[in-house]
N, C-alpha and C. Protein backbone atom coordinates (compact mmCIF):
# COMPACT_ATOMS: atom_id res chain seq x y z
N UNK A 1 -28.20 46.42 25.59
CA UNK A 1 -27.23 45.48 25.09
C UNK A 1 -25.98 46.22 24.67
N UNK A 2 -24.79 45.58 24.77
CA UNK A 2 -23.56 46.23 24.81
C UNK A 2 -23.23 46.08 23.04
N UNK A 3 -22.09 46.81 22.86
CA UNK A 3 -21.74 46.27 21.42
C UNK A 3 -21.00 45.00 21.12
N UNK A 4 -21.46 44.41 19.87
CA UNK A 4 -20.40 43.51 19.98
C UNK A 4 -18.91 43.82 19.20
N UNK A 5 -18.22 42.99 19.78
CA UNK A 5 -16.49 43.09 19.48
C UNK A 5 -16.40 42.63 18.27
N UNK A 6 -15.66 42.95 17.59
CA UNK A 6 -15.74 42.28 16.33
C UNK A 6 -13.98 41.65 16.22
N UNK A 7 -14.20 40.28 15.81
CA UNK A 7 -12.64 39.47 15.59
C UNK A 7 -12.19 39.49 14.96
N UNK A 8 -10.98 39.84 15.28
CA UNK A 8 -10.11 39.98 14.17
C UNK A 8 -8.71 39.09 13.56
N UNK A 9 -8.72 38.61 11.68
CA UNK A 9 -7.92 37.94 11.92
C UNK A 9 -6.80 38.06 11.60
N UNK A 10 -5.77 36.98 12.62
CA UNK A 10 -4.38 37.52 12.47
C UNK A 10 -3.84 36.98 11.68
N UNK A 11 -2.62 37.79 11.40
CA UNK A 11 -1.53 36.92 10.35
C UNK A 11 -1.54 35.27 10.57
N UNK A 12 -1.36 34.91 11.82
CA UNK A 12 -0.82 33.38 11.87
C UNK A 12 -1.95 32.83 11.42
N UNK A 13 -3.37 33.27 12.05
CA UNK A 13 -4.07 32.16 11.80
C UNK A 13 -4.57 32.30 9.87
N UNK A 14 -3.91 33.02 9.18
CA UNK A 14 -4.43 32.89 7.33
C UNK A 14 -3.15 32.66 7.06
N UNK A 15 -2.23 32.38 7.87
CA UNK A 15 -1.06 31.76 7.51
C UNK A 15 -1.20 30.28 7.44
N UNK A 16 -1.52 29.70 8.76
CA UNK A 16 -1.90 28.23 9.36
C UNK A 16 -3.28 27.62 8.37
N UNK A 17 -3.76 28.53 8.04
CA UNK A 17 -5.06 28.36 6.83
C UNK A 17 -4.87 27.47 5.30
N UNK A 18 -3.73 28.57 5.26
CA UNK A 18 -2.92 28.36 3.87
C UNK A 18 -2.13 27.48 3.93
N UNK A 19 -1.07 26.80 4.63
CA UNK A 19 -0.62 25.78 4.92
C UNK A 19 -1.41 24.63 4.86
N UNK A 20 -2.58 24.20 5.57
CA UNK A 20 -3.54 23.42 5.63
C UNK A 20 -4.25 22.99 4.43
N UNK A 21 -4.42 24.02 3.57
CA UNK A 21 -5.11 24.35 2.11
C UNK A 21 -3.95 23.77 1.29
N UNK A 22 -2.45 24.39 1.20
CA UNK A 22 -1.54 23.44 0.08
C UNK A 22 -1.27 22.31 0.92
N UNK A 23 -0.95 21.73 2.00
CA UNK A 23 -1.28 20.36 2.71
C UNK A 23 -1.86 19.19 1.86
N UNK A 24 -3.18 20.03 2.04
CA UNK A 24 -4.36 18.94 1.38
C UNK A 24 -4.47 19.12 0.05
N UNK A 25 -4.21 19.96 -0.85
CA UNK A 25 -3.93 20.19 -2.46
C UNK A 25 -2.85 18.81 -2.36
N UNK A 26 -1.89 19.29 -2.02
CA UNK A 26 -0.33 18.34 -2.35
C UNK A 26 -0.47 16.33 -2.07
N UNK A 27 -1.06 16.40 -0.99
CA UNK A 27 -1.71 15.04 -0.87
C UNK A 27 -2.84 14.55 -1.57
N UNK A 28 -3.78 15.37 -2.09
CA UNK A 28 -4.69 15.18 -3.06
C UNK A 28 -3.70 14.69 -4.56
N UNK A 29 -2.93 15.42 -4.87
CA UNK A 29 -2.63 15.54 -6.01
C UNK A 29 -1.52 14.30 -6.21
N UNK A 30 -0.57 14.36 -4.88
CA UNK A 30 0.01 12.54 -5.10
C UNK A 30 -0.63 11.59 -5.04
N UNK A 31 -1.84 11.65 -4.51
CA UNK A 31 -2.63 10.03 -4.44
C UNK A 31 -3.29 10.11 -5.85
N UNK A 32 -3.68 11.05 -6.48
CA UNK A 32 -4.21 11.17 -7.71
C UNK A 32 -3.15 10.66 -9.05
N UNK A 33 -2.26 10.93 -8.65
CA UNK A 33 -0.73 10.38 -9.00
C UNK A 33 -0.76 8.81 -9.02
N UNK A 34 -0.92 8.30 -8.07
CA UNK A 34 -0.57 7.41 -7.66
C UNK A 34 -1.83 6.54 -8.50
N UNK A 35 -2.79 6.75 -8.41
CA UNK A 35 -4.02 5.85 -9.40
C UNK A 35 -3.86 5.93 -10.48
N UNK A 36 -3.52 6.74 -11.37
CA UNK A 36 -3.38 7.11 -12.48
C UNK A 36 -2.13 6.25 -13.01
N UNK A 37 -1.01 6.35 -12.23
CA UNK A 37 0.10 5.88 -12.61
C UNK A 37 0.35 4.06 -12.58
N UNK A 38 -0.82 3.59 -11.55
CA UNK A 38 -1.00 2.11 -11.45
C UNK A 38 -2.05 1.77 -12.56
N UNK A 39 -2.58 2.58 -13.35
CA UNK A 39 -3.63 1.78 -14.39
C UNK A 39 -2.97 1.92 -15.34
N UNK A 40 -2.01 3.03 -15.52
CA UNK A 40 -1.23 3.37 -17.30
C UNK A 40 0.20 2.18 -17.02
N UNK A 41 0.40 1.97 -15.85
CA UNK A 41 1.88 1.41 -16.48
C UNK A 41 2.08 -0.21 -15.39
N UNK A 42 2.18 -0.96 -16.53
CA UNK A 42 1.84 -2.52 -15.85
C UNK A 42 2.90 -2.77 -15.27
N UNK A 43 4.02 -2.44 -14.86
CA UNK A 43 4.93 -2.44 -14.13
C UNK A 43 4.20 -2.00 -12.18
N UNK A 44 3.08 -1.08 -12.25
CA UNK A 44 2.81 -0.87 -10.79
C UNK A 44 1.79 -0.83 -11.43
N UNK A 45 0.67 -1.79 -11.85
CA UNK A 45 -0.12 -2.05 -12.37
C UNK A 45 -0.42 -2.97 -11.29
N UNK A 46 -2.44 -2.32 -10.22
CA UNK A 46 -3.08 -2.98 -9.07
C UNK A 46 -3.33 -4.10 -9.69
N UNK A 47 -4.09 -4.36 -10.97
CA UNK A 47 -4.46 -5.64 -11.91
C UNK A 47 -3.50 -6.89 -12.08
N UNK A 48 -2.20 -6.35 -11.97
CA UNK A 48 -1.34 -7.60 -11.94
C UNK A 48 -1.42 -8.76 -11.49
N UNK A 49 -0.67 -9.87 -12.79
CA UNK A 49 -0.56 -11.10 -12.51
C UNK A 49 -0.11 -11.16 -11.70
N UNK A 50 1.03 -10.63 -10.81
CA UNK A 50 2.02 -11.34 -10.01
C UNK A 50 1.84 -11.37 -8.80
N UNK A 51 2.83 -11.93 -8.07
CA UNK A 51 2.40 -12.25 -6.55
C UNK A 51 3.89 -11.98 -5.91
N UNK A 52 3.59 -11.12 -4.42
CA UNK A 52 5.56 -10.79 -4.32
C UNK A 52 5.92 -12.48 -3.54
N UNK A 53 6.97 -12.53 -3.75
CA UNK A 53 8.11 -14.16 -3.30
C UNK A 53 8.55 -13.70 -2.08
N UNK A 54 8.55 -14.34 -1.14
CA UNK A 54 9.58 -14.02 0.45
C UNK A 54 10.41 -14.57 -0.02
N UNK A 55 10.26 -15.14 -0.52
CA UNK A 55 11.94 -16.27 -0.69
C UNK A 55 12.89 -14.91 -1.49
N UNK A 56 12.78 -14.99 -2.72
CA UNK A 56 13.30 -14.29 -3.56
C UNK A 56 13.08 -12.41 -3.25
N UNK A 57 12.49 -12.28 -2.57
CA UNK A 57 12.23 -10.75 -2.36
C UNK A 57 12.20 -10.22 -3.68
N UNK A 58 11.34 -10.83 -4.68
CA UNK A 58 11.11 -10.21 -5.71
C UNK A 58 9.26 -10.63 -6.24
N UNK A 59 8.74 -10.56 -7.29
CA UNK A 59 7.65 -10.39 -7.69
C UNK A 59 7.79 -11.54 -8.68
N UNK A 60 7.05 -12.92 -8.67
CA UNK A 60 6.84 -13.45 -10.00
C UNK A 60 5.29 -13.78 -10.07
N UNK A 61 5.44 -14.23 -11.62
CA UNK A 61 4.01 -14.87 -12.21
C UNK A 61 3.12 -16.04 -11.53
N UNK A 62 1.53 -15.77 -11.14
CA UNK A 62 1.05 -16.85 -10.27
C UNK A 62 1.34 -17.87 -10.59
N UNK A 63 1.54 -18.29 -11.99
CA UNK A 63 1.86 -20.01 -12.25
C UNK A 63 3.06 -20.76 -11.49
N UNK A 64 4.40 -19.41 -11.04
CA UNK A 64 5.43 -19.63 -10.83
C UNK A 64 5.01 -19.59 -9.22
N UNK A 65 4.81 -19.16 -8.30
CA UNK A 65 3.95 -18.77 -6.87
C UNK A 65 3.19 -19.99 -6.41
N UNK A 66 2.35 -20.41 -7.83
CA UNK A 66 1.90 -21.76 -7.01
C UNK A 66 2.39 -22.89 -7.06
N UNK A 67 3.42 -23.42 -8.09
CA UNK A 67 4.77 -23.95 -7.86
C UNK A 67 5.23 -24.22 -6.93
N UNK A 68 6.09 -23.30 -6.57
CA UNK A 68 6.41 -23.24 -5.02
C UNK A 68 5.81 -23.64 -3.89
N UNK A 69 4.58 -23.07 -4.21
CA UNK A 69 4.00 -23.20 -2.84
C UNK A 69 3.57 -24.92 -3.22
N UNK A 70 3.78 -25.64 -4.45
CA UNK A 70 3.14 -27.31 -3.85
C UNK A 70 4.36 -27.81 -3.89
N UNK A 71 5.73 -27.74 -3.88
CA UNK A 71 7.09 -27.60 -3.85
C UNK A 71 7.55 -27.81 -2.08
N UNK A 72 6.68 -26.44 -1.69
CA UNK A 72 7.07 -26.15 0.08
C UNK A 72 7.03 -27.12 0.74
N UNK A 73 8.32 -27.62 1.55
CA UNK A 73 7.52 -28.66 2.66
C UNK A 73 6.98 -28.03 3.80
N UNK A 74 6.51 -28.96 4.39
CA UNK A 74 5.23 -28.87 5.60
C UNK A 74 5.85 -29.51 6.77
N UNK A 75 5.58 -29.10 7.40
CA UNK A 75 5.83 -29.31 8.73
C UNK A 75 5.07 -30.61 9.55
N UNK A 76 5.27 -31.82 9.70
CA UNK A 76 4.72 -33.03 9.68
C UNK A 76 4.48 -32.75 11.68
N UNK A 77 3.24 -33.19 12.49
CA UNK A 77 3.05 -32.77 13.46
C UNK A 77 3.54 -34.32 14.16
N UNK A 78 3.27 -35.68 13.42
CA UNK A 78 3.10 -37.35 13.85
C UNK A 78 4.68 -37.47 13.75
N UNK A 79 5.28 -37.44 13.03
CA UNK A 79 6.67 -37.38 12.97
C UNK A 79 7.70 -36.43 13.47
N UNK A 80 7.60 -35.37 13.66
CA UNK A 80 8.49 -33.88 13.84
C UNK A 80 8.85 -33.87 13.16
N UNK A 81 8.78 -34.15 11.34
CA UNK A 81 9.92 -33.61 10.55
C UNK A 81 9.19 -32.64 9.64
N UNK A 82 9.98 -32.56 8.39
CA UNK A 82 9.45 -31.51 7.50
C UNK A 82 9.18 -32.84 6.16
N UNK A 83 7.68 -32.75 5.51
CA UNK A 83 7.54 -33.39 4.75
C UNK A 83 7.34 -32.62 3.03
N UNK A 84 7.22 -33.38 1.92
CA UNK A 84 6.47 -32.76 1.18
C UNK A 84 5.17 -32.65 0.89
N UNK A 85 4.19 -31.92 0.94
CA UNK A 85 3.30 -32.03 0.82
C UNK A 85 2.25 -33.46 -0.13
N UNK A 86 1.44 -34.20 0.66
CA UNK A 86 1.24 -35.15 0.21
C UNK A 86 1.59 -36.41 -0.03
N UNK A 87 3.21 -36.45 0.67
CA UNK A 87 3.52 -37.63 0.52
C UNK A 87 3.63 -37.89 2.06
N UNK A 88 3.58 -39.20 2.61
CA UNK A 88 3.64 -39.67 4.53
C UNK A 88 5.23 -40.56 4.30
């Protein structure tokens, strides 16, 4: 049996190592960020009351969300028009 070769490693590849290694540190550590920062501050708080508005391109309170939405008219299919909900 012959000898074996032994491999050797190069600069790039404990370069490309280390890159990979703070990569995944740095993305670990913003998503860890990111949970932490949605339970301490009710402003980006997952638990929130609110619901985002297309209309308004902003964020209000469900009481205010479902408002609207029995507010919305509907699209009547017997007539072609736009009705309010519940009334013919």
């Amino acid at each position: 049996m012959g000898k074996r070769k032994e491999i050797k490693k190069s600069y790039t590849t404990s370069v490309l190592g280390s890159i990979i290694v703070i990569t995944f540190l740095l993305s670990a550590g913003y998503f860890t960020y990111g949970i932490v920062r949605s339970y301490t501050n009710e402003e980006f708080s997952v638990n929130s009351d609110k619901v985002w508005c297309a209309n308004c391109q902003t964020y209000h309170d469900k009481e205010t969300a479902a408002k609207e939405q029995e507010e919305k008219l509907a699209w009547c299919v017997n007539c072609q028009k736009y009705h309010a909900p519940g009334i013919d």
